[in-house]
C-alpha atoms as a PDB file:
ATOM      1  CA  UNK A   1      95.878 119.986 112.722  1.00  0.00           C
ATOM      2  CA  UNK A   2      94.652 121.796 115.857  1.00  0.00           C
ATOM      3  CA  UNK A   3      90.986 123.358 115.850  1.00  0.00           C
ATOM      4  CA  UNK A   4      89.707 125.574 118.735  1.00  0.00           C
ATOM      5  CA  UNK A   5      86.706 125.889 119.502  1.00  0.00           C
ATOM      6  CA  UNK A   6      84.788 128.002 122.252  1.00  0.00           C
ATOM      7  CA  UNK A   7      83.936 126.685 125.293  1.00  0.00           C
ATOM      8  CA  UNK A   8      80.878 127.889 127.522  1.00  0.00           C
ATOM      9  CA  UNK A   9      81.514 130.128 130.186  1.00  0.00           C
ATOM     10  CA  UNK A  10      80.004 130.358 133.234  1.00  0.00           C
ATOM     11  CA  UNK A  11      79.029 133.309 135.573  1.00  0.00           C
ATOM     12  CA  UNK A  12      82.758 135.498 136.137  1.00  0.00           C
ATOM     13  CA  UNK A  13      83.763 134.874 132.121  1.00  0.00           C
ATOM     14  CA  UNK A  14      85.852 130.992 132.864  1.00  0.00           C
ATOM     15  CA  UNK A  15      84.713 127.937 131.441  1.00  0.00           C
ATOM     16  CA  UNK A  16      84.407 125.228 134.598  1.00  0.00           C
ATOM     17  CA  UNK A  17      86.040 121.861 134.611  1.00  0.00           C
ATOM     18  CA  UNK A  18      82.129 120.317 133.327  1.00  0.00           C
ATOM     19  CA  UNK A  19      82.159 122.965 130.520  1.00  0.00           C
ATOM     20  CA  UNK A  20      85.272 122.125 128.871  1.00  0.00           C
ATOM     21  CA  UNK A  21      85.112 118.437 129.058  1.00  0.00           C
ATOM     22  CA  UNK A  22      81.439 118.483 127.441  1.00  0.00           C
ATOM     23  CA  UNK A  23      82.930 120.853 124.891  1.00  0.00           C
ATOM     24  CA  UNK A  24      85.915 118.599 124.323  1.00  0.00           C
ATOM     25  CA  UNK A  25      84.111 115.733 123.932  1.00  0.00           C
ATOM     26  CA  UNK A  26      81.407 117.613 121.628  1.00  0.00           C
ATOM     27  CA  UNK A  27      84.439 118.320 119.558  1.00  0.00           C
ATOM     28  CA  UNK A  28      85.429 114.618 119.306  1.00  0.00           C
ATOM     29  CA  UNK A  29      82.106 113.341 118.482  1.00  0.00           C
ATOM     30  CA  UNK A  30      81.413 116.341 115.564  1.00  0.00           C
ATOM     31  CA  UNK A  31      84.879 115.261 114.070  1.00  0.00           C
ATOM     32  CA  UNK A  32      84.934 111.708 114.290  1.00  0.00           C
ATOM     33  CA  UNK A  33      87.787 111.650 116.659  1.00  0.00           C
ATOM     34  CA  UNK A  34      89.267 108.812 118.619  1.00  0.00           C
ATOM     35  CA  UNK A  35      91.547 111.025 121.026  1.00  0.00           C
ATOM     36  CA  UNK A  36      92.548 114.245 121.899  1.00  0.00           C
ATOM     37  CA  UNK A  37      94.573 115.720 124.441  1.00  0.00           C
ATOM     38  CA  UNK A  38      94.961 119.445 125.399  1.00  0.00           C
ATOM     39  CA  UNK A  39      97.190 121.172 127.991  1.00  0.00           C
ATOM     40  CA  UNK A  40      96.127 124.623 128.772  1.00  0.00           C
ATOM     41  CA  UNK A  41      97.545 127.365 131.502  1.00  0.00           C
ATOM     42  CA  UNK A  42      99.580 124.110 133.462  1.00  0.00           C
ATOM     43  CA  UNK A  43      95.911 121.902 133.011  1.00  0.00           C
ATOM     44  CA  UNK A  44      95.789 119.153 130.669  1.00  0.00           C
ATOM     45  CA  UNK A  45      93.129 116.862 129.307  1.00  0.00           C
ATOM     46  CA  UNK A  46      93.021 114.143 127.809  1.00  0.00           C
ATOM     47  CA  UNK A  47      89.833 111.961 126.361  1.00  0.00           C
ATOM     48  CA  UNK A  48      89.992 108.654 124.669  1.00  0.00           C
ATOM     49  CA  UNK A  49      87.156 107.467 122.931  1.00  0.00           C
ATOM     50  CA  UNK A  50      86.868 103.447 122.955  1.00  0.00           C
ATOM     51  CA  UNK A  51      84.951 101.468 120.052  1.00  0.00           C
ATOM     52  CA  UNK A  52      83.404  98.355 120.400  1.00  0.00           C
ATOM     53  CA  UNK A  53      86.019  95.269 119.051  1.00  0.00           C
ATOM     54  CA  UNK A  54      85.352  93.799 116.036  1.00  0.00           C
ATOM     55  CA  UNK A  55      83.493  90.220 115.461  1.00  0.00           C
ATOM     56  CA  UNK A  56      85.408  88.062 113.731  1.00  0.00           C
ATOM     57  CA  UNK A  57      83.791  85.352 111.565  1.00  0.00           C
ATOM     58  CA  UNK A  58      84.773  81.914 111.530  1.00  0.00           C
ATOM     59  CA  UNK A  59      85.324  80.372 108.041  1.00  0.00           C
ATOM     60  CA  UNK A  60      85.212  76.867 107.373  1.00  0.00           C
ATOM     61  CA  UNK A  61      87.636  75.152 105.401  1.00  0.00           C
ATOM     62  CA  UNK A  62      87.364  71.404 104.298  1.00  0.00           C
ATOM     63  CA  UNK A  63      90.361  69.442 105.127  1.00  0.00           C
ATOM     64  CA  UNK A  64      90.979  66.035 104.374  1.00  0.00           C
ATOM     65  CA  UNK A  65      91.521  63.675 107.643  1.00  0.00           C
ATOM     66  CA  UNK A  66      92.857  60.233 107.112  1.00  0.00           C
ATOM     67  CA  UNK A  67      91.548  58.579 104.065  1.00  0.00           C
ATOM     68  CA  UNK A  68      88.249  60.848 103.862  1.00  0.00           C
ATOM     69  CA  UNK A  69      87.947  62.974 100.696  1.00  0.00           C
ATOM     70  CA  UNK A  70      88.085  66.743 100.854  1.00  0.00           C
ATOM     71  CA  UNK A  71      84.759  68.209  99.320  1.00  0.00           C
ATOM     72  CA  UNK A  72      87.119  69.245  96.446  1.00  0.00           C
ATOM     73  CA  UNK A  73      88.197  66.383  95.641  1.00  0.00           C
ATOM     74  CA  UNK A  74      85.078  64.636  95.202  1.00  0.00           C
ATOM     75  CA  UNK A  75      84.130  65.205  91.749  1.00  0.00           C
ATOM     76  CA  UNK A  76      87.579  63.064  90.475  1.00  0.00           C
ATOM     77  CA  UNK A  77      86.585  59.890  92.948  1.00  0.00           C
ATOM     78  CA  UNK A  78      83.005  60.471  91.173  1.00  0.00           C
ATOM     79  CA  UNK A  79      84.719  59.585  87.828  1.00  0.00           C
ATOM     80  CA  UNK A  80      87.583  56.971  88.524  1.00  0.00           C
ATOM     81  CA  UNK A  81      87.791  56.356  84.785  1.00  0.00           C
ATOM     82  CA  UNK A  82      88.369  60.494  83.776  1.00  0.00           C
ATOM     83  CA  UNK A  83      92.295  61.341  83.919  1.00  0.00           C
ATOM     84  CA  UNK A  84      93.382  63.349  87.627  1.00  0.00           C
ATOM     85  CA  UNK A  85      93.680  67.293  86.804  1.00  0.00           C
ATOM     86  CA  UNK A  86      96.357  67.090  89.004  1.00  0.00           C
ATOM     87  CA  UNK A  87      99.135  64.349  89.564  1.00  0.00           C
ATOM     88  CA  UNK A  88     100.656  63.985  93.263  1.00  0.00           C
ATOM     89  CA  UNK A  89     104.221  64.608  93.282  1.00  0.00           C
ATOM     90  CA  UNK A  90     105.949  61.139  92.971  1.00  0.00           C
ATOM     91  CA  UNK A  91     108.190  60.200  95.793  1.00  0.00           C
ATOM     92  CA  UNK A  92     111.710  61.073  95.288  1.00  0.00           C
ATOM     93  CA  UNK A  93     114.067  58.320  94.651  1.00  0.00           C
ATOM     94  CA  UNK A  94     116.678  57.734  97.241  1.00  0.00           C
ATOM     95  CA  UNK A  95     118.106  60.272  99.995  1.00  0.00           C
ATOM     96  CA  UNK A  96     116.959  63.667 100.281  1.00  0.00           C
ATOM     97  CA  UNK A  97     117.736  67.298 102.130  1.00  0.00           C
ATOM     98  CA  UNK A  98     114.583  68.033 103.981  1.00  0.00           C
ATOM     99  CA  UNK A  99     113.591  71.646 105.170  1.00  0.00           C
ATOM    100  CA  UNK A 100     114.051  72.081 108.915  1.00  0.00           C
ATOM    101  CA  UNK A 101     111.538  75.172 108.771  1.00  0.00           C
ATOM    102  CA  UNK A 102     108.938  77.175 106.774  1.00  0.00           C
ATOM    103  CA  UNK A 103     110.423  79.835 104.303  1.00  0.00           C
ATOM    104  CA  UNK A 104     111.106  80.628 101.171  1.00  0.00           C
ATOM    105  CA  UNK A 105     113.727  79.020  99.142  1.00  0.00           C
ATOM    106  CA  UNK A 106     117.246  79.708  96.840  1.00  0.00           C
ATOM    107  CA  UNK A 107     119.707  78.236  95.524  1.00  0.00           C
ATOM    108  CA  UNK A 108     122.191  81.113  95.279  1.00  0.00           C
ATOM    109  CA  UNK A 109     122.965  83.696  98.093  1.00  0.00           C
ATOM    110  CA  UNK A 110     121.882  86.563  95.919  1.00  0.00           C
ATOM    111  CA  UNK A 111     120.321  87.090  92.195  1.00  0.00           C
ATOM    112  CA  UNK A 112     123.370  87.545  90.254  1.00  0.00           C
ATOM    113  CA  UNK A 113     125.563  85.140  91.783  1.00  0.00           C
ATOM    114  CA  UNK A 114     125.997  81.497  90.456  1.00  0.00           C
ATOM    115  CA  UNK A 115     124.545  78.614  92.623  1.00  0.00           C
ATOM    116  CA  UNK A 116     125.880  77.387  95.465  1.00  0.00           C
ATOM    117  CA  UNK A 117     125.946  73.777  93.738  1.00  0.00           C
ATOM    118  CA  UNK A 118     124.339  71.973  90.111  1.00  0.00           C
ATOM    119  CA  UNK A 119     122.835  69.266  89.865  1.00  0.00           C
ATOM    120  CA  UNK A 120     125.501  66.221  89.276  1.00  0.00           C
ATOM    121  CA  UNK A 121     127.950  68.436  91.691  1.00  0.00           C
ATOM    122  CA  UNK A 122     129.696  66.306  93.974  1.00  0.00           C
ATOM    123  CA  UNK A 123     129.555  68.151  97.782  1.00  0.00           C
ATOM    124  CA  UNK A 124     131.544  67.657 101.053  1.00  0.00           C
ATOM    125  CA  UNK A 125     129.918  67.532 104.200  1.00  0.00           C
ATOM    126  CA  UNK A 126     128.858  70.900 105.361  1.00  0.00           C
ATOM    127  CA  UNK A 127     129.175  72.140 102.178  1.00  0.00           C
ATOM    128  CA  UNK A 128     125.843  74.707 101.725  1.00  0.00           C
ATOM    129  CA  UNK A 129     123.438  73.022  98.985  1.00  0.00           C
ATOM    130  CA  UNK A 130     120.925  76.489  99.426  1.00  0.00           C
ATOM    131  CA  UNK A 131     119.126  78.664 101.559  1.00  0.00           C
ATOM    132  CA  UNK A 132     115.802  79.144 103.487  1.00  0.00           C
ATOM    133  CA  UNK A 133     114.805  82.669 103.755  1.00  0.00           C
ATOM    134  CA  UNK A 134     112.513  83.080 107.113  1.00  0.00           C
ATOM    135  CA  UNK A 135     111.521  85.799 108.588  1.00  0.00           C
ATOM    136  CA  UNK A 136     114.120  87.926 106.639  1.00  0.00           C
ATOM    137  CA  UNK A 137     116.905  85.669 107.721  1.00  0.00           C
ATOM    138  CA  UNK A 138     118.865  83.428 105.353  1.00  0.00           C
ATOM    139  CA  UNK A 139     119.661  80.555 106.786  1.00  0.00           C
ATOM    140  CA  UNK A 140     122.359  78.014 105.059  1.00  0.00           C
ATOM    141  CA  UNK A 141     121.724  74.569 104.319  1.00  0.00           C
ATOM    142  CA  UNK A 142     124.711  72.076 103.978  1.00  0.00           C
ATOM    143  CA  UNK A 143     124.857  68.308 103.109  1.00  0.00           C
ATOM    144  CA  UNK A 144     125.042  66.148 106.453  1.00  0.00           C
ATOM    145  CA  UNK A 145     127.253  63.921 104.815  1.00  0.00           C
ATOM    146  CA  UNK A 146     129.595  63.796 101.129  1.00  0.00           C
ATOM    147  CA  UNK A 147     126.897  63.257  98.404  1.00  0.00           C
ATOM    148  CA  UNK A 148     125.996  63.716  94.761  1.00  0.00           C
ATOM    149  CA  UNK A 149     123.575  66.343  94.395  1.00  0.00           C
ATOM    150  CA  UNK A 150     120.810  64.577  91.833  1.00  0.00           C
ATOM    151  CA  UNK A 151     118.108  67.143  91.648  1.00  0.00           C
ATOM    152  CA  UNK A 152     116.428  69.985  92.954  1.00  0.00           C
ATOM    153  CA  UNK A 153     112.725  69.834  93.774  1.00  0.00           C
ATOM    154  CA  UNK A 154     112.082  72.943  94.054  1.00  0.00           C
ATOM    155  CA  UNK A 155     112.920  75.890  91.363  1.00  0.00           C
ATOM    156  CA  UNK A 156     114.363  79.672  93.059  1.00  0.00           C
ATOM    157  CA  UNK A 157     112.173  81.577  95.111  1.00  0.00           C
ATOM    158  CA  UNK A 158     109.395  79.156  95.379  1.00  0.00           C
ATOM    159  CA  UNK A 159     107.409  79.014  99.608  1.00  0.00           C
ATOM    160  CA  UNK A 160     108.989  75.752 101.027  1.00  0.00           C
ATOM    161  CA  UNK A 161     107.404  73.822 104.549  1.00  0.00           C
ATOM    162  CA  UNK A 162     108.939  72.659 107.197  1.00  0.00           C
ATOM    163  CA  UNK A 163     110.049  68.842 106.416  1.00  0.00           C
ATOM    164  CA  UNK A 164     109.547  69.170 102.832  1.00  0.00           C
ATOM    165  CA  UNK A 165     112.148  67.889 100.279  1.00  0.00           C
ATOM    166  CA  UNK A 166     114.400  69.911  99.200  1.00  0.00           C
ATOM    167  CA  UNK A 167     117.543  68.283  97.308  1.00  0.00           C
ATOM    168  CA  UNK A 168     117.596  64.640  95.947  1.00  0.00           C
ATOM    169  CA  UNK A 169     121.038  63.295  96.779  1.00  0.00           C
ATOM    170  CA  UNK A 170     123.005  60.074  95.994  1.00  0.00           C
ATOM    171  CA  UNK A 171     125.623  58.586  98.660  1.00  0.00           C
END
């Protein structure tokens, strides 16, 4: 939306080069502006208005590094007696499909359509077991060699990490 406003003449009736740049920037400061450009009779201005960059505040967040205890998990080593809110995952049992990157995974290449195996499916090498989504590309991901597909770790849709298990398998 364009807004003009007057500018100060001088002596003969034409606003000078000072004038119009004062006014301009007048303008900018009254309306909260961060630019504005004008071209006028083959002249053109243009002003740009540079804020001060924002401080960023470092957070901390406890981590847990070798056998220390995040903070978080203090309270349960307190009480070795009370039962663990939360059980770590069991290892699988025998040969899994790892994640080669960060993403979100499926087991079918879109919602309607069946899986691309079931568990207790036998599968050929290079034969897709499911997809990683990343970075809005689906990338397949087969069996490296013939297997029986045991179980899936992970249910549809669900953030998966790089080197994470995927697929139980049996030779």
């Amino acid at each position: 939306m364009a807004k003009k406003t007057e500018t100060p003449k001088n002596g003969n009736g034409a606003a000078g080069p000072l004038e119009t740049l004062k006014a301009v920037y007048d303008f900018m400061t009254k309306n909260g502006l961060d630019s504005v450009e004008i071209a006028e009779s083959g002249a053109q201005i243009k002003l740009v208005r540079r804020r001060p960059a924002t401080t960023q505040v470092a957070v901390p967040v406890p981590v847990a590094v070798g056998g220390a205890l995040a903070p978080s998990a203090a309270p349960e080593a307190a009480h070795p007696g009370a039962a663990p809110s939360h059980a770590a995952p069991a290892a699988p049992a025998g040969p899994t499909v790892k994640s080669p990157m960060m993403g979100i995974f499926y087991r079918a290449p879109s919602p309607s359509s069946p899986p691309f195996c079931k568990e207790g499916d036998s599968v050929k090498a290079g034969q897709v077991l499911c997809m990683i989504e990343a970075m809005k590309v689906f990338n397949e991901i087969k069996a490296e060699f013939p297997c029986t597909v045991e179980r899936f770790l992970l249910d549809n849709g669900k953030p998966v990490k790089a080197g994470q298990d995927l697929v139980v398998v049996r030779r």
